[in-house]
Protein backbone atom coordinates (compact mmCIF):
# COMPACT_ATOMS: atom_id res chain seq x y z
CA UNK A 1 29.54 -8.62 -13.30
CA UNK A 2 25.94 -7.89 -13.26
CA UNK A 3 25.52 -10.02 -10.39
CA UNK A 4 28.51 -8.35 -8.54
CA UNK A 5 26.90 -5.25 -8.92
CA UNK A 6 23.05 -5.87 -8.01
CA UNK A 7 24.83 -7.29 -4.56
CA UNK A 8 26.34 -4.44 -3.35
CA UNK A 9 23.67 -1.93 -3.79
CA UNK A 10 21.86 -0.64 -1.01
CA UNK A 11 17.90 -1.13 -1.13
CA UNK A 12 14.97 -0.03 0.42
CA UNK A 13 11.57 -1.15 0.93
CA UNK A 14 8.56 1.34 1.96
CA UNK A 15 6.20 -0.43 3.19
CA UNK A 16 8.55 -3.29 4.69
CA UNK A 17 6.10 -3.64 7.99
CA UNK A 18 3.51 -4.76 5.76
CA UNK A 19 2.61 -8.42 4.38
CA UNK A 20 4.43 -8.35 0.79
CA UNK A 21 6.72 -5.27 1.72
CA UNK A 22 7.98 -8.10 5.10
CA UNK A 23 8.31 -10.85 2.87
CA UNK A 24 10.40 -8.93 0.10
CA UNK A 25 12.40 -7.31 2.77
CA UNK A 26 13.50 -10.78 4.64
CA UNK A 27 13.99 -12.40 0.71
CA UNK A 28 16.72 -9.51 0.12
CA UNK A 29 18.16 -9.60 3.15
CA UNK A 30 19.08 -13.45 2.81
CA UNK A 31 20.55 -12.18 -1.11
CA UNK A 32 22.80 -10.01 0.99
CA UNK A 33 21.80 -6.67 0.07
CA UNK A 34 22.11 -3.92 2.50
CA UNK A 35 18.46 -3.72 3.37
CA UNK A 36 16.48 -0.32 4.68
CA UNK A 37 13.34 -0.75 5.85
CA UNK A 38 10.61 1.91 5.88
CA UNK A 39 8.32 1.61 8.52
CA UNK A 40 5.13 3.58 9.62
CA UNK A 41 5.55 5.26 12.27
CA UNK A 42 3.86 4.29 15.48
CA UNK A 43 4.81 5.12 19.33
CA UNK A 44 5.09 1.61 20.43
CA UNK A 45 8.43 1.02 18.18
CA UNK A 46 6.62 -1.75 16.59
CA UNK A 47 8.05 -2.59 13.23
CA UNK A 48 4.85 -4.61 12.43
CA UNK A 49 5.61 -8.07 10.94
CA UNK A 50 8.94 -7.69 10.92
CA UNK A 51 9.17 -8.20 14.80
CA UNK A 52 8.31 -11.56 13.69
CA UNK A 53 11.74 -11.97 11.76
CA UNK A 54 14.33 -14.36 13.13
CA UNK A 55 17.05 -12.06 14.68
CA UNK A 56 19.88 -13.63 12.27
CA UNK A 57 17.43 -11.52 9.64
CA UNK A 58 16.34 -8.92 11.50
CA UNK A 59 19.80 -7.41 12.86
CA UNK A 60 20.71 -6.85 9.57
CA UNK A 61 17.89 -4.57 8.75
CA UNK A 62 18.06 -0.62 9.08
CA UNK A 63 14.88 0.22 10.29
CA UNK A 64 13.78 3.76 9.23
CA UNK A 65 10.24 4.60 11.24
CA UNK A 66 8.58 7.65 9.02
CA UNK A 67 5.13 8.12 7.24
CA UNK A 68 5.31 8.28 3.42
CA UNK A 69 2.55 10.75 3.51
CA UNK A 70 5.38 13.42 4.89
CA UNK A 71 7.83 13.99 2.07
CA UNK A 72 10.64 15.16 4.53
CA UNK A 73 10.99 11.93 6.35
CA UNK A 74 11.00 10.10 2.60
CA UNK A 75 13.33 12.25 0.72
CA UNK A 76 15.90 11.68 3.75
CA UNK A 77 15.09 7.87 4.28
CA UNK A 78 16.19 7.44 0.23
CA UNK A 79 19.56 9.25 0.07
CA UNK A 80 21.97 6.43 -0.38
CA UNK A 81 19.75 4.03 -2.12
CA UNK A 82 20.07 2.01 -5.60
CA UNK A 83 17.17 0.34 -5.20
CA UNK A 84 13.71 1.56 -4.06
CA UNK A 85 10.70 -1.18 -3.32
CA UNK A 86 7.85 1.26 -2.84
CA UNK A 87 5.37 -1.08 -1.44
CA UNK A 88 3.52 1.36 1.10
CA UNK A 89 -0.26 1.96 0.78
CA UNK A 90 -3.60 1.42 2.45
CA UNK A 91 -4.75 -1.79 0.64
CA UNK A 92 -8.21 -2.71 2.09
CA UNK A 93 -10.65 -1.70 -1.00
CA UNK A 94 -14.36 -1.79 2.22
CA UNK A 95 -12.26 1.08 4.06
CA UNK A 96 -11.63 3.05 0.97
CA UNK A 97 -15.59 3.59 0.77
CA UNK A 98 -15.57 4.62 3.99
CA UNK A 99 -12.29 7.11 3.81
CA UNK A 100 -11.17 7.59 0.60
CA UNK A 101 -9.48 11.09 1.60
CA UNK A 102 -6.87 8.75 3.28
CA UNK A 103 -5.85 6.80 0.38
CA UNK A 104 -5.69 9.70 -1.56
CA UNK A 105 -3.34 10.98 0.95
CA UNK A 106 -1.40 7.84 1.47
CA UNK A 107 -1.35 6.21 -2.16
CA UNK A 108 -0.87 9.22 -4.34
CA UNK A 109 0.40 11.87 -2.14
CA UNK A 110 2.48 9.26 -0.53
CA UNK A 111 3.78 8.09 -4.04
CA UNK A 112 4.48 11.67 -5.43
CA UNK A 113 6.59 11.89 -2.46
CA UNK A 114 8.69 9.04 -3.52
CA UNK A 115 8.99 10.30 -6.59
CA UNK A 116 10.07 13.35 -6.29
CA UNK A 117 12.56 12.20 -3.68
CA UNK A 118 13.93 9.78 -6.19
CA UNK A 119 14.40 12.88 -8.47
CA UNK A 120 16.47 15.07 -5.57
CA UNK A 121 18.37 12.34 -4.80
CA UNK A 122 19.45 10.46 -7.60
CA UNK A 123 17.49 7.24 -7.26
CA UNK A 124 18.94 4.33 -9.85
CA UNK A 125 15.88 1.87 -9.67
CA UNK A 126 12.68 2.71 -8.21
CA UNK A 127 10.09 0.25 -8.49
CA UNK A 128 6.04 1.27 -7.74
CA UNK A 129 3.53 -1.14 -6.27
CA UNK A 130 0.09 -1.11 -8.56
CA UNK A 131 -2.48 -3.37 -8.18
CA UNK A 132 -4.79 -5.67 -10.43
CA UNK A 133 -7.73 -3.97 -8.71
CA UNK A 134 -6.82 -1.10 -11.84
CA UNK A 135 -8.33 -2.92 -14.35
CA UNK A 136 -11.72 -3.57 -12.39
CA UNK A 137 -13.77 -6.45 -14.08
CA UNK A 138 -11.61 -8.14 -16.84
CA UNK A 139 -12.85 -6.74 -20.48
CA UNK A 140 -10.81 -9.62 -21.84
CA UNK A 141 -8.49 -12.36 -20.30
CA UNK A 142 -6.05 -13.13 -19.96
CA UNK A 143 -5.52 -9.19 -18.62
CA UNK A 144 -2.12 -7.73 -20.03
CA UNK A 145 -0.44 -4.77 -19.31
CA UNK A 146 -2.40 -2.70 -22.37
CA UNK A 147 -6.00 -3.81 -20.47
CA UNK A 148 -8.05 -0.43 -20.11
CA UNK A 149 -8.73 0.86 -16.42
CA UNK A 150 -11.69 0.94 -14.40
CA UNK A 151 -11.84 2.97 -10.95
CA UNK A 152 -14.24 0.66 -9.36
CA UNK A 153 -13.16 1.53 -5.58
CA UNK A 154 -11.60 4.58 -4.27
CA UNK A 155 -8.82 2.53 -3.64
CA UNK A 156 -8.20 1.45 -7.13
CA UNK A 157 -9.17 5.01 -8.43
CA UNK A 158 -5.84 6.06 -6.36
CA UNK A 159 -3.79 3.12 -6.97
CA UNK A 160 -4.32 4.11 -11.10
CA UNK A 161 -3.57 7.82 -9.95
CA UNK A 162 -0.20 6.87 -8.07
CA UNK A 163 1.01 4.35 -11.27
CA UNK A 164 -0.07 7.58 -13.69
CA UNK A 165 1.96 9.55 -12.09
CA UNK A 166 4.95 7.45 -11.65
CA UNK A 167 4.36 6.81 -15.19
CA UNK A 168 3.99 10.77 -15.66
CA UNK A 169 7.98 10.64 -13.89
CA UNK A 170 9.48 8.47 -16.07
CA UNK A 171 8.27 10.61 -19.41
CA UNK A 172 9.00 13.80 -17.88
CA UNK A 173 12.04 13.55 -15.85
CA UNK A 174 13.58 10.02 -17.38
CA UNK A 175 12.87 8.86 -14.06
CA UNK A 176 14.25 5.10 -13.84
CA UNK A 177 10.51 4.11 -12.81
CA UNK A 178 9.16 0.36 -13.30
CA UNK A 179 5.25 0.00 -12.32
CA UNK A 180 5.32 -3.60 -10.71
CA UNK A 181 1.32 -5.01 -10.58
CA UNK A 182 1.26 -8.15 -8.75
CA UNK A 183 -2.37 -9.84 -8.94
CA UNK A 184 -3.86 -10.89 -5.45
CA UNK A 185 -1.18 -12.20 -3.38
CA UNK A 186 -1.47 -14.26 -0.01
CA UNK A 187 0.32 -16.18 2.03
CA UNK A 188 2.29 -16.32 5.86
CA UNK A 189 1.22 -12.90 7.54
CA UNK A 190 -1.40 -11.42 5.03
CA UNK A 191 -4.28 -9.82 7.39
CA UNK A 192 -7.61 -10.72 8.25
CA UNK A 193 -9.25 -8.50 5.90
CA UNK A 194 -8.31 -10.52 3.05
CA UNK A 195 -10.56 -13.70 1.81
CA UNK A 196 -7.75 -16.27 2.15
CA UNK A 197 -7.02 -15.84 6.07
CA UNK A 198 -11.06 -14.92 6.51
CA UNK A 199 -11.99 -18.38 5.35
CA UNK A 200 -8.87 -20.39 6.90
CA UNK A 201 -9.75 -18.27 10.57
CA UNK A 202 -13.20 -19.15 10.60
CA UNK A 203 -12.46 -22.83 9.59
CA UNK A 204 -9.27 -23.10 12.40
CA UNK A 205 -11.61 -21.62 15.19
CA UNK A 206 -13.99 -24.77 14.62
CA UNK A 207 -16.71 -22.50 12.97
CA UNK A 208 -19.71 -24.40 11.38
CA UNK A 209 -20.84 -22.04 8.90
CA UNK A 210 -18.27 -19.66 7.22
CA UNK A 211 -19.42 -16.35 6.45
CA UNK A 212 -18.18 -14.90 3.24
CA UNK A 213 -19.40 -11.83 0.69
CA UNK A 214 -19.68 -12.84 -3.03
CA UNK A 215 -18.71 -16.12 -3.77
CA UNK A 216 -18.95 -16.18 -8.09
CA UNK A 217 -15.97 -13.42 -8.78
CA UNK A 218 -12.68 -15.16 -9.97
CA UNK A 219 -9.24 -14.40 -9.05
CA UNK A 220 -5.41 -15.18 -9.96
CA UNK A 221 -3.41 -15.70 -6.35
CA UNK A 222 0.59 -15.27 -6.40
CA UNK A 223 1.81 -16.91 -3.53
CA UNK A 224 3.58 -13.96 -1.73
CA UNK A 225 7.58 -16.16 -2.19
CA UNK A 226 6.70 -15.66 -5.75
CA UNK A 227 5.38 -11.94 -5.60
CA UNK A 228 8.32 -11.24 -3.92
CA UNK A 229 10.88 -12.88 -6.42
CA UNK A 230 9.02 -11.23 -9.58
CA UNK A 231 10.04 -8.08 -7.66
CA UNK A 232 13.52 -8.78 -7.21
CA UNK A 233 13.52 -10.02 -11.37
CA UNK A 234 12.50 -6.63 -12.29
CA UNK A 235 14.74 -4.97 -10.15
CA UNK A 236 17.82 -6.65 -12.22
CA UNK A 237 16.10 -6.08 -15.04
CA UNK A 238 17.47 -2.75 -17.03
CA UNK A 239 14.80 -3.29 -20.22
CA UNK A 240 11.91 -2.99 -17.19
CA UNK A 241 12.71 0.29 -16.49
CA UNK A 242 9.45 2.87 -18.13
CA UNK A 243 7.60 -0.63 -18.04
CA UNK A 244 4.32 -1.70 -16.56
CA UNK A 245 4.84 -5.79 -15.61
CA UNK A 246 2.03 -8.05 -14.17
CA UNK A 247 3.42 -10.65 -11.61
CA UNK A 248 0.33 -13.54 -12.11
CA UNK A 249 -0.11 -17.18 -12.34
CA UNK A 250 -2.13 -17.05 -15.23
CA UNK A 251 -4.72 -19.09 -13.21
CA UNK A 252 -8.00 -17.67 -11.82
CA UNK A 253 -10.45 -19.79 -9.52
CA UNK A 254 -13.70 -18.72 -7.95
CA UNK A 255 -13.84 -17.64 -4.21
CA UNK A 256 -16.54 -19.79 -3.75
CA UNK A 257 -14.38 -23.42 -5.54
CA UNK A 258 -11.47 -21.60 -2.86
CA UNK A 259 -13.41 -21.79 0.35
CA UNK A 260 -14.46 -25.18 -0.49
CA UNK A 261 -11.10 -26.08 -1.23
CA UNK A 262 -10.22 -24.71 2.12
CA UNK A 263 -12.98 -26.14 3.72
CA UNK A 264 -11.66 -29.69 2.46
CA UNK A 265 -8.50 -29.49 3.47
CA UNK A 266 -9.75 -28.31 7.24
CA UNK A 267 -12.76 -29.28 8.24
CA UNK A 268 -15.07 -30.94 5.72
CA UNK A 269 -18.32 -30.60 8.02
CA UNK A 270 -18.51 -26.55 7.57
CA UNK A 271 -20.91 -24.87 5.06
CA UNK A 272 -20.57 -21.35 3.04
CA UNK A 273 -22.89 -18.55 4.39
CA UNK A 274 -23.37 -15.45 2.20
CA UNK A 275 -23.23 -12.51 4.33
CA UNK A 276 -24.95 -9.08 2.95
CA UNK A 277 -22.23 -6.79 5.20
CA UNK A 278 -19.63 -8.14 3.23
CA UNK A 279 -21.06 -7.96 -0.56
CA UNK A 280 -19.57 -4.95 -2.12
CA UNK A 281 -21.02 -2.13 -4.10
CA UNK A 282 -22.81 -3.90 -6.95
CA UNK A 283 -20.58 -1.59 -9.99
CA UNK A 284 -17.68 -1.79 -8.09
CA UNK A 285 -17.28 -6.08 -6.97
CA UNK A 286 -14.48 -6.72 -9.43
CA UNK A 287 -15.61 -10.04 -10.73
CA UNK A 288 -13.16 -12.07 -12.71
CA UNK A 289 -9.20 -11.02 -12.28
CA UNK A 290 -6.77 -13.60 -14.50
CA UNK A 291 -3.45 -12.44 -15.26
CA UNK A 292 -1.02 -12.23 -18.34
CA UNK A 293 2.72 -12.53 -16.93
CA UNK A 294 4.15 -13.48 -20.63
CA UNK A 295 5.93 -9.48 -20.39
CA UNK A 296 7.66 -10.67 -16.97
CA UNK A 297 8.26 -13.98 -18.48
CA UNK A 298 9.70 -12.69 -22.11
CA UNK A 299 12.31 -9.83 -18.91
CA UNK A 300 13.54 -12.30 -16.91
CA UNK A 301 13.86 -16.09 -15.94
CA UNK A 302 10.26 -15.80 -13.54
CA UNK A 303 8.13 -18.31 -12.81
CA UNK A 304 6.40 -19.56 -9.83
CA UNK A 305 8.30 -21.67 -7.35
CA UNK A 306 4.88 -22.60 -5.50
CA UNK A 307 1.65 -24.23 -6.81
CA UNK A 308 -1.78 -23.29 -5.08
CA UNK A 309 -2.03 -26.15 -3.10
CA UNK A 310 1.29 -26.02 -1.56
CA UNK A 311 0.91 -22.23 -1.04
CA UNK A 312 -2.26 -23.07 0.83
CA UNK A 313 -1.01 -25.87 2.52
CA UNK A 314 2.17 -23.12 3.72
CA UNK A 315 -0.53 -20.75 5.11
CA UNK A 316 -2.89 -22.96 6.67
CA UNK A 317 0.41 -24.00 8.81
CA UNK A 318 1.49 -20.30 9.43
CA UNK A 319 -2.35 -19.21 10.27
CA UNK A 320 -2.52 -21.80 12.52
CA UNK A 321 0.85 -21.36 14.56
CA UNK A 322 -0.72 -17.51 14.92
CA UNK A 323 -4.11 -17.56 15.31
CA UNK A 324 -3.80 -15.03 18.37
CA UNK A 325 -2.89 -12.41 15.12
CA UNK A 326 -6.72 -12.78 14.24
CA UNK A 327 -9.86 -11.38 15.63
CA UNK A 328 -12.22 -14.35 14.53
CA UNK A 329 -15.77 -13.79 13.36
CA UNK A 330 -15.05 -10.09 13.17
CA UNK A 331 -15.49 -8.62 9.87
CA UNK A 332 -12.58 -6.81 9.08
CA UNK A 333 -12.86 -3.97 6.52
């Protein structure tokens, strides 16, 4: 019966243009859920990467193009949904130094908006994107849910604001709230800005010397198939609801043993340059992340499908089928 039901709800997915928010979006599409997609607005009609779905996926996605900073455009994007995937943020933790009035706009604003729409219109699920950039530097490991947070970018500052709040929702109002953290994910169509397709780029456009930022911190990588299941786990999961759950591997390796790893795999001959542009703020480089998933575990029957290699091995493949995607060499923030 349960299964019966979590088919024919209708779901949306802020954020769906995005890297995880596409992903998640094409997964629940081929579960045959009636998928909306919330897409930023832009006057090209782009739908970001998901113009890159096959059509058999994308003509069954209703595409809503809005901004979640505007709370009109969200509150009447929601009416009619079970489910909502709020997924939408600005992500890249160099820009937040540089404009950290936009992520306040985008990541808390934007998330108040969902929330109170949820409220006016009767919302039965909502789940809320954090991040494992709110714990900053792990005190302990492996990082559970009861780890203390540390603002060390204005990003993170606003991604602990927007899961405070939502947790603020579910106390208040008995909001049906979850706070989903996924630790860093990658994979097919995550941006330039991010270490994983930095590294592969430089190494696919036959670059000798790959230019990275700090190569000691550690991190725990979800392959984005598997960020995107623990989502969908939570989501039929009614004991998750006033819950904060980590999706991680459990797994942490350095960023320097990952480009060599890389480097192995594509061209053994390149060497690992330390650029200063690209070291971060001394107090605020977050330098070990490994995650505790045993509270997703103990909720539902998640696990990762995908081991690092093979998750590599899948985006090496992608990166290189779409290297015109990437502006090599160029630091992006």
């Amino acid at each position: 019966k349960k299964g019966a039901e979590t088919m024919s709800r209708t779901v949306m997915v802020t954020g769906a243009d995005g890297f995880i928010g596409s992903h998640l979006t094409e997964e629940l599409v081929k579960k045959g859920h009636k998928v909306k997609a919330f897409c930023y607005y832009n006057s090209f009609g782009k739908w970001g990467w998901l113009d890159t779905l096959p059509d058999e996926i994308k003509n069954e996605i209703e595409v809503f193009m809005g901004d979640i900073r505007d709370p009109n455009g969200v509150r009447t994007a929601m009416k009619g949904q079970d489910i909502v995937y709020h997924l939408a943020a600005l992500i890249a933790i160099p820009f937040s130094y540089h404009s950290p009035d936009s992520y306040v706009d985008t990541n808390i604003k934007g998330t108040l908006n969902v929330l109170n729409a949820a409220r006016d219109v009767g919302t039965q699920r909502l789940l809320v994107t954090s991040t494992s950039e709110v714990y900053g530097t792990a005190q302990y490991v492996p990082i559970d849910e009861k780890h203390p947070y540390q603002g060390q970018s204005p990003y993170s500052a606003t991604k602990i604001g927007a899961d405070r709040l939502a947790e603020s929702f579910y106390r208040s109002f008995d909001l049906p709230v979850t706070i989903v953290r996924p630790f860093n994910t990658y994979g097919p169509r995550q941006s330039g800005r991010a270490v994983i397709p930095t590294i592969i780029t430089q190494l696919l456009s036959g670059a000798k010397e790959i230019k990275l930022g700090s190569l000691t911190p550690t991190r725990d990588f979800n392959y984005v198939k598997d960020t995107a299941a623990g989502f969908m786990a939570i989501a039929d999961c009614e004991k998750a609801i006033g819950q904060e759950i980590n999706i991680a591997t459990g797994e942490e390796i350095s960023i320097g043993m990952l480009a060599e790893e890389l480097i192995r795999q594509i061209n053994p001959e390149a060497k690992i340059v330390c650029e200063q542009e690209r070291l971060r703020p001394e107090n605020s480089e977050v330098n070990r992340l490994l995650g505790d998933a045993s509270k997703l575990r103990s909720m539902t029957d998640w696990k990762p499908a995908y081991t690092f290699e093979q998750g590599l091995a899948e985006t090496i493949a992608w990166i290189r089928e779409h290297m015109d995607s990437f502006r090599v060499g160029v630091y992006a923030l």
